[in-house]
N, C-alpha and C. Protein backbone atom coordinates (compact mmCIF):
# COMPACT_ATOMS: atom_id res chain seq x y z
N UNK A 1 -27.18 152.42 12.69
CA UNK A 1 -28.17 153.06 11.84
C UNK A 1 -27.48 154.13 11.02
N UNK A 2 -27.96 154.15 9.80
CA UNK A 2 -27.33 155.12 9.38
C UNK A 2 -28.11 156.44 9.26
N UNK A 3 -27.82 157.92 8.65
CA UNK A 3 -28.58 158.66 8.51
C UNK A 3 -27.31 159.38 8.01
N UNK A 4 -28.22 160.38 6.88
CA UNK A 4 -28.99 159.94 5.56
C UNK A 4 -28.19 158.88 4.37
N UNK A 5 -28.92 158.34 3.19
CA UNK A 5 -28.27 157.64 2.37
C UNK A 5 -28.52 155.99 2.77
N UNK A 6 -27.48 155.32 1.59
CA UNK A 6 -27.80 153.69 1.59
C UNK A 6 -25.66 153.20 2.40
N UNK A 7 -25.65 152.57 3.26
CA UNK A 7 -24.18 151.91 3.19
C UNK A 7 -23.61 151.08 2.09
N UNK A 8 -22.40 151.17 2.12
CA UNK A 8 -22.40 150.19 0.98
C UNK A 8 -21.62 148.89 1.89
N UNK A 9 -21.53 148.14 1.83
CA UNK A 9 -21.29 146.81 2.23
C UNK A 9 -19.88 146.48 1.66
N UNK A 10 -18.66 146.57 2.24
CA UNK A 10 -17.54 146.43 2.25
C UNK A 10 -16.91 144.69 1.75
N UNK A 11 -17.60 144.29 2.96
CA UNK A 11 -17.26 142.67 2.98
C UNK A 11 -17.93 141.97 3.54
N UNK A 12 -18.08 140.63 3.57
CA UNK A 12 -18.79 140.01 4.66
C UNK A 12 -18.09 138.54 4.70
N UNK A 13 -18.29 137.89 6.19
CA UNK A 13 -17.72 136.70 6.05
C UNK A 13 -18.22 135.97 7.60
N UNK A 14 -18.23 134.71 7.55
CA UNK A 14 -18.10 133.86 8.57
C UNK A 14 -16.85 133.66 9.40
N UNK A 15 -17.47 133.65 10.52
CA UNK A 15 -15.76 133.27 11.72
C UNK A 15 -16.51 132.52 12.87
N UNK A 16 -15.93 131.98 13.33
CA UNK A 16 -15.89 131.27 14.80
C UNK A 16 -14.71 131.71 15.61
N UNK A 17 -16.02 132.25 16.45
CA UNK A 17 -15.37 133.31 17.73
C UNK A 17 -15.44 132.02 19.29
N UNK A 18 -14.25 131.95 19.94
CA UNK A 18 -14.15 131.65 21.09
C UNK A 18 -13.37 132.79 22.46
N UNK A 19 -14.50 132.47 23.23
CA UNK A 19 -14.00 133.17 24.05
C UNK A 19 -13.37 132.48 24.94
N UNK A 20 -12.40 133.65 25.90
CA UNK A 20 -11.78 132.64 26.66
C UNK A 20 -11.59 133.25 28.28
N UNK A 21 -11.19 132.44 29.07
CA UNK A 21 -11.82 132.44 30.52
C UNK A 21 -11.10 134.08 30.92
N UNK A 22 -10.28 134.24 30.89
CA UNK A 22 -9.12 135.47 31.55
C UNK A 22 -9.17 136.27 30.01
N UNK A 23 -9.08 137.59 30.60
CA UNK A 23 -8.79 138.72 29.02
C UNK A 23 -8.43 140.15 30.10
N UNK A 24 -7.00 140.70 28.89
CA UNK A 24 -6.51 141.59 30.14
C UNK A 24 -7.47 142.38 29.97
N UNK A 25 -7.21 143.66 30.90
CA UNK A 25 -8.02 144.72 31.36
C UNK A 25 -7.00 145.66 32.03
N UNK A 26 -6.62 146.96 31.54
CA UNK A 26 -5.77 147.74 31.89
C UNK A 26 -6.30 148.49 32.91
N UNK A 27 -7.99 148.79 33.12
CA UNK A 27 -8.51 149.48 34.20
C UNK A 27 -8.61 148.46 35.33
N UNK A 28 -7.46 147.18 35.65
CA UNK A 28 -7.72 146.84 36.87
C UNK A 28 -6.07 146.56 37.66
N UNK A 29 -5.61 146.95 38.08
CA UNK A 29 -4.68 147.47 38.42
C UNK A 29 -3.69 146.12 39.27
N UNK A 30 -2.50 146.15 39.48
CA UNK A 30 -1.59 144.82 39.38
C UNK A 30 -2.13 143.72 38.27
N UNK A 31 -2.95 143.07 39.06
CA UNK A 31 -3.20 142.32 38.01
C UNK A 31 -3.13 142.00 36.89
N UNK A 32 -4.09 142.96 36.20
CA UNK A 32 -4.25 143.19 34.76
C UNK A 32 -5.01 142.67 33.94
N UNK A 33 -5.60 141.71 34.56
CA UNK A 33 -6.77 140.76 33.74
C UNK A 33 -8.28 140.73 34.78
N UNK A 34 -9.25 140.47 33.98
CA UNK A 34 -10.17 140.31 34.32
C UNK A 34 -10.72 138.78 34.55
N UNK A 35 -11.46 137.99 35.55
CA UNK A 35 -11.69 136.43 34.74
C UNK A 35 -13.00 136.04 34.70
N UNK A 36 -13.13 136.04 33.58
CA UNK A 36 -14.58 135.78 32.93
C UNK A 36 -15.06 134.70 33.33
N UNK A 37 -14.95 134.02 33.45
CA UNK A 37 -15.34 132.69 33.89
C UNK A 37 -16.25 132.91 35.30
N UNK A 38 -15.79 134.27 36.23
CA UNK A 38 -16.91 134.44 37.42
C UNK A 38 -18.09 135.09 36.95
N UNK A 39 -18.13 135.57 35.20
CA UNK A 39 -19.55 135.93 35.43
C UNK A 39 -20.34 135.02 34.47
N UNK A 40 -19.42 134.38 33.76
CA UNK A 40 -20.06 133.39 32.61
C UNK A 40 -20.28 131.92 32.87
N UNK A 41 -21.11 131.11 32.28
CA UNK A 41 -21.43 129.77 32.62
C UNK A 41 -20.04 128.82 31.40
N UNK A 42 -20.14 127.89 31.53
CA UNK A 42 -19.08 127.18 30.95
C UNK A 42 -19.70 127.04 29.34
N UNK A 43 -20.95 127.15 28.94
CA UNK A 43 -21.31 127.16 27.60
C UNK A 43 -20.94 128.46 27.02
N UNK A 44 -20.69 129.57 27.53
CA UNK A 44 -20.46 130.48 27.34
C UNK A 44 -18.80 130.59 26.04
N UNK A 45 -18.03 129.49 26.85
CA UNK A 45 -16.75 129.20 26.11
C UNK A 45 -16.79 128.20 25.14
N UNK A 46 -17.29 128.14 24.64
CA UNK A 46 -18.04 126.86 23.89
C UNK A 46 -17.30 127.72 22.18
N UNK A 47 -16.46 127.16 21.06
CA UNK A 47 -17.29 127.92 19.57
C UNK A 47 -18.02 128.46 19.21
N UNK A 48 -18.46 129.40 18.75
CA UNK A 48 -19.88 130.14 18.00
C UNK A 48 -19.45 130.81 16.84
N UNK A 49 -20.01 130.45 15.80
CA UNK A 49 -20.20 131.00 14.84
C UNK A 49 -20.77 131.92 14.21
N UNK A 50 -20.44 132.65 14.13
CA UNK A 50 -20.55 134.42 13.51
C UNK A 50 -20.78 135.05 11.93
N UNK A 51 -21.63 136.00 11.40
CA UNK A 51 -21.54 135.96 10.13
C UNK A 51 -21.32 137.97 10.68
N UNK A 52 -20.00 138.36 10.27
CA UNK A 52 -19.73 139.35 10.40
C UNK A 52 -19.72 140.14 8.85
N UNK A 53 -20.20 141.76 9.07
CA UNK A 53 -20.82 142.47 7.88
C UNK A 53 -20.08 144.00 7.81
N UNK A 54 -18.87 143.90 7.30
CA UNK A 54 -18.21 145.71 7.61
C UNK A 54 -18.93 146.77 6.00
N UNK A 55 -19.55 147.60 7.06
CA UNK A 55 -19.82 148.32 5.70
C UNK A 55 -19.35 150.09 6.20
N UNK A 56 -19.58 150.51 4.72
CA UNK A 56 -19.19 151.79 4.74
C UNK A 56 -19.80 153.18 4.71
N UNK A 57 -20.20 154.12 5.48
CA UNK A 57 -21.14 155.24 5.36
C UNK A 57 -21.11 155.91 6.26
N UNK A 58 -22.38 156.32 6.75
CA UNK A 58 -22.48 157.31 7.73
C UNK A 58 -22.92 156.86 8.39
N UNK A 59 -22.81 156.70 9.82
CA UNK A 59 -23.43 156.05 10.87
C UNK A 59 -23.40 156.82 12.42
N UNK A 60 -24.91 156.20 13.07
CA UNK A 60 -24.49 156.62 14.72
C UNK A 60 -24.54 155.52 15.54
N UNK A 61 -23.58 155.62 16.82
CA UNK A 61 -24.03 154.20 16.82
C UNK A 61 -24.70 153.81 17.71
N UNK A 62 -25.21 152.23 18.26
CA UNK A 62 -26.70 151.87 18.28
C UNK A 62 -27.34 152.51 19.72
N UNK A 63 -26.63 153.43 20.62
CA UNK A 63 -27.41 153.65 21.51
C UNK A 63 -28.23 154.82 20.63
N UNK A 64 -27.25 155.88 20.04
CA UNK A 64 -27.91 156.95 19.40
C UNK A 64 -29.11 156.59 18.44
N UNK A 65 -28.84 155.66 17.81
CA UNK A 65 -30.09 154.91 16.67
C UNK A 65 -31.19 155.15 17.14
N UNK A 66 -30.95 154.97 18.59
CA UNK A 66 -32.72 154.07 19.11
C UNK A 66 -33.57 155.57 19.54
N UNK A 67 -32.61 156.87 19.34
CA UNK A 67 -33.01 158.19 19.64
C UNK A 67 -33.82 158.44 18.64
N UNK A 68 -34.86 159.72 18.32
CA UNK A 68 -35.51 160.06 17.69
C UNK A 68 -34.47 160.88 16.42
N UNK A 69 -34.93 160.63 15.36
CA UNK A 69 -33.58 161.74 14.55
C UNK A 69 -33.64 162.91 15.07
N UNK A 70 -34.90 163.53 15.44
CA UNK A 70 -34.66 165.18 15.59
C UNK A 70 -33.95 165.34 16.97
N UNK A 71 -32.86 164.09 17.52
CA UNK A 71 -32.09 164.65 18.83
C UNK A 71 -30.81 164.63 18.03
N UNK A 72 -30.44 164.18 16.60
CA UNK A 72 -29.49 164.21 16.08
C UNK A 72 -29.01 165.45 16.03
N UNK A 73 -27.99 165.91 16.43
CA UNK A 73 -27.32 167.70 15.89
C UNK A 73 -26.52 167.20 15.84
N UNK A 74 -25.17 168.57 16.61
CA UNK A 74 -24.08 169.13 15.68
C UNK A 74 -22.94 168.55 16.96
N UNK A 75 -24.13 167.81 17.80
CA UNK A 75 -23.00 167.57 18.68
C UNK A 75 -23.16 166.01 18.47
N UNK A 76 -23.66 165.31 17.57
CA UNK A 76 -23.86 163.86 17.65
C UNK A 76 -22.59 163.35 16.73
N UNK A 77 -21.61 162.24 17.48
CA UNK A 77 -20.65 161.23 16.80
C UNK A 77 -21.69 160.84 15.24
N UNK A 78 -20.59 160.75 14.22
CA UNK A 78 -20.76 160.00 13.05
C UNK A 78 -19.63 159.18 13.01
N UNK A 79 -19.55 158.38 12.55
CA UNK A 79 -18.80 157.00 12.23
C UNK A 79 -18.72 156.44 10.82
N UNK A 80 -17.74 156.43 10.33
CA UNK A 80 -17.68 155.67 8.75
C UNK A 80 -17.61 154.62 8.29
N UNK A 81 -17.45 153.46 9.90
CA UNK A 81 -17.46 152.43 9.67
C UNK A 81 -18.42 151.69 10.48
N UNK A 82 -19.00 150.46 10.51
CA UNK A 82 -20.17 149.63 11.14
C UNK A 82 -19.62 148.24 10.95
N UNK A 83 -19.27 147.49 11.99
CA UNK A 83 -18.89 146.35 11.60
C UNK A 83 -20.42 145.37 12.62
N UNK A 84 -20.90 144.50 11.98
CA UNK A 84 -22.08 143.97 12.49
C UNK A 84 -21.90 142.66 12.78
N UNK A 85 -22.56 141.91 13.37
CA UNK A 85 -22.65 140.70 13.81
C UNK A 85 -23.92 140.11 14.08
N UNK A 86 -23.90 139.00 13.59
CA UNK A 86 -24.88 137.99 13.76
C UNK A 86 -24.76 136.63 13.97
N UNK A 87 -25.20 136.24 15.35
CA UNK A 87 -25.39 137.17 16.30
C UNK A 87 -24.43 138.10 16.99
N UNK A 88 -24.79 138.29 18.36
CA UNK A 88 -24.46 139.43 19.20
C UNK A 88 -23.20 138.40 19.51
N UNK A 89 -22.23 139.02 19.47
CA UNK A 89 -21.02 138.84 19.85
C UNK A 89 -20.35 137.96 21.36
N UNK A 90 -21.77 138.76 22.25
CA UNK A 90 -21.77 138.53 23.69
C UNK A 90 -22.50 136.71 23.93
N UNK A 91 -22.02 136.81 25.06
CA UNK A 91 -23.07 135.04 24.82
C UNK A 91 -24.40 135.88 25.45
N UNK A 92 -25.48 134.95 24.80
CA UNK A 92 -27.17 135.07 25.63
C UNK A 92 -27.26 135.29 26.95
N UNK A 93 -28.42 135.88 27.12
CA UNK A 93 -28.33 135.95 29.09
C UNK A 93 -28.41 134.44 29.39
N UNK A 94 -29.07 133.36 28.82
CA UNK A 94 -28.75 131.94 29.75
C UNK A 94 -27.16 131.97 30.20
N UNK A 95 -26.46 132.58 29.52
CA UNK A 95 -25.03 132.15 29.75
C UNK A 95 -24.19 132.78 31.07
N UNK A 96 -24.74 133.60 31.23
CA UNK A 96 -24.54 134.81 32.25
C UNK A 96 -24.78 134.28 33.19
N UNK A 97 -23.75 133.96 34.96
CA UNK A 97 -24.87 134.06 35.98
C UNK A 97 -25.21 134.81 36.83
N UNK A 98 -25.78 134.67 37.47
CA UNK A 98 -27.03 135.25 38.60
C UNK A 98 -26.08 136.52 38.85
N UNK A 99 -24.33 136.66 39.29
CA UNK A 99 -23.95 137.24 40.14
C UNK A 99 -23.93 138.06 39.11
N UNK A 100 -24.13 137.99 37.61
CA UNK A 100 -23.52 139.18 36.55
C UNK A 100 -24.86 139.47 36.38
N UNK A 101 -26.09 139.04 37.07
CA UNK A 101 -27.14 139.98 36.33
C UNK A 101 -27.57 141.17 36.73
N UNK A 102 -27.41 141.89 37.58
CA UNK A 102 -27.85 143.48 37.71
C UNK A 102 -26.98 144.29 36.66
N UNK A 103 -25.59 143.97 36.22
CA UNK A 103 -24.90 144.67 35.39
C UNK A 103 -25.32 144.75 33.72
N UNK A 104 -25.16 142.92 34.15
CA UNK A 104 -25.44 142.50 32.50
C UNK A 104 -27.25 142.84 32.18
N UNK A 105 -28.12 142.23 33.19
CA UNK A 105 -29.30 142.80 32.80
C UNK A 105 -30.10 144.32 32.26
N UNK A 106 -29.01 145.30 33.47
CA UNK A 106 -29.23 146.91 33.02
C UNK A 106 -28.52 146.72 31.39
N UNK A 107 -27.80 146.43 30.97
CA UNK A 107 -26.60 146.87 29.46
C UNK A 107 -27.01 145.67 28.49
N UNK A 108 -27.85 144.62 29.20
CA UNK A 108 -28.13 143.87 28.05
C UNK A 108 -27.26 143.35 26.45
N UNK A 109 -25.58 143.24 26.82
CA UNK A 109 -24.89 142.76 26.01
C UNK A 109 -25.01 142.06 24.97
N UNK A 110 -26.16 141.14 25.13
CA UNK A 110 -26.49 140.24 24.30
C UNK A 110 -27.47 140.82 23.15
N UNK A 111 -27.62 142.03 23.18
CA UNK A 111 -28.27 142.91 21.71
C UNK A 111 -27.60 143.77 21.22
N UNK A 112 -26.17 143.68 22.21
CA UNK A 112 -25.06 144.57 21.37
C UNK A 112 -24.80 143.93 19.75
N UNK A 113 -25.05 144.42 18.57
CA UNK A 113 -24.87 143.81 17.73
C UNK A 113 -23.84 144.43 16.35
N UNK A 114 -23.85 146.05 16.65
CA UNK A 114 -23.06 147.09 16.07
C UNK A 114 -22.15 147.99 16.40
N UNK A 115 -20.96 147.99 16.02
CA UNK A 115 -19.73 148.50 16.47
C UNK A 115 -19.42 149.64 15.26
N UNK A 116 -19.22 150.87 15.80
CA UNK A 116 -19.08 151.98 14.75
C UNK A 116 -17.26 152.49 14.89
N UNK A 117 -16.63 152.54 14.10
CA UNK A 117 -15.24 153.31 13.89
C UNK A 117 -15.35 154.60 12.76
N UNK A 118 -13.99 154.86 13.24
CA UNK A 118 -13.72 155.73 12.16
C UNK A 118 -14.65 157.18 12.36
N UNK A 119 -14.41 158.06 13.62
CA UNK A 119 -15.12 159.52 13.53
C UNK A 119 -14.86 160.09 12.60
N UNK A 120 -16.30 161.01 12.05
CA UNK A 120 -16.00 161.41 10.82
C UNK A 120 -15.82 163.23 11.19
C-alpha cells in the first residue's frame, strides 16, 4: 500500500516460477537446507505462471497496510520499492499438508502477494 501519492509502475512481465523440493536455509544448522517437499504436496512443484509488477514510491508493507493510517508514525518502515505478484508466489493451501497447517494456516502464505525493498 502506498501512502501518500500515485506509484509509478517500473516494469511488468510474465515468468514461470518453479519451485523446488530442498532450498538452503542458513538458520538450520549442519545441514543447511530445508526440504520442502515435507510440507508441500507434489502439485505444489508443478510450473506456475506469474505476472510480476515492480513499481516505484512510497510504500508500507502488507502487514502494516492492513493497519489503520492513523497507527502510521515516525516509527513506521517506508520502502521505495514493491515488487507484486499475481498470484501469490506461495502455492494455495490445497497444496500444503495437514502437518504444515497450524504454521501455514496462522501466516496464510498464500495471500502473501507484496514484497517491499529499498528503506527509505
Amino acid at each position: 500500500m502506498l501512502y501518500p501519492g500515485n506509484p509509478s509502475v517500473l516494469g511488468q512481465m510474465d515468468m514461470q516460477i518453479t519451485l523446488i523440493k530442498r532450498c538452503w536455509d542458513l538458520a538450520i544448522p549442519k545441514r543447511g537446507y530445508k526440504i520442502n517437499e515435507a510440507v508441500l504436496t507434489d502439485e505444489a512443484f508443478v510450473p506456475k505462471k506469474y505476472t510480476l509488477t515492480l513499481e516505484h514510491g512510497r510504500f508500507v508493507t502488507a502487514d502494516q497496510a492492513m493497519l489503520p493510517a492513523t497507527y502510521l508514525d515516525s516509527y513506521t518502515e517506508w520502502f521505495a520499492f514493491r515488487l507484486s505478484f499475481n498470484p501469490s508466489p506461495y502455492p494455495p493451501r490445497e497444496q500444503w499438508k495437514a502437518a504444515a497447517g497450524v504454521a501455514a494456516d496462522a501466516l496464510r502464505f498464500w495471500e502473501w502477494k507484496e514484497f517491499c525493498s529499498g528503506r527509505l
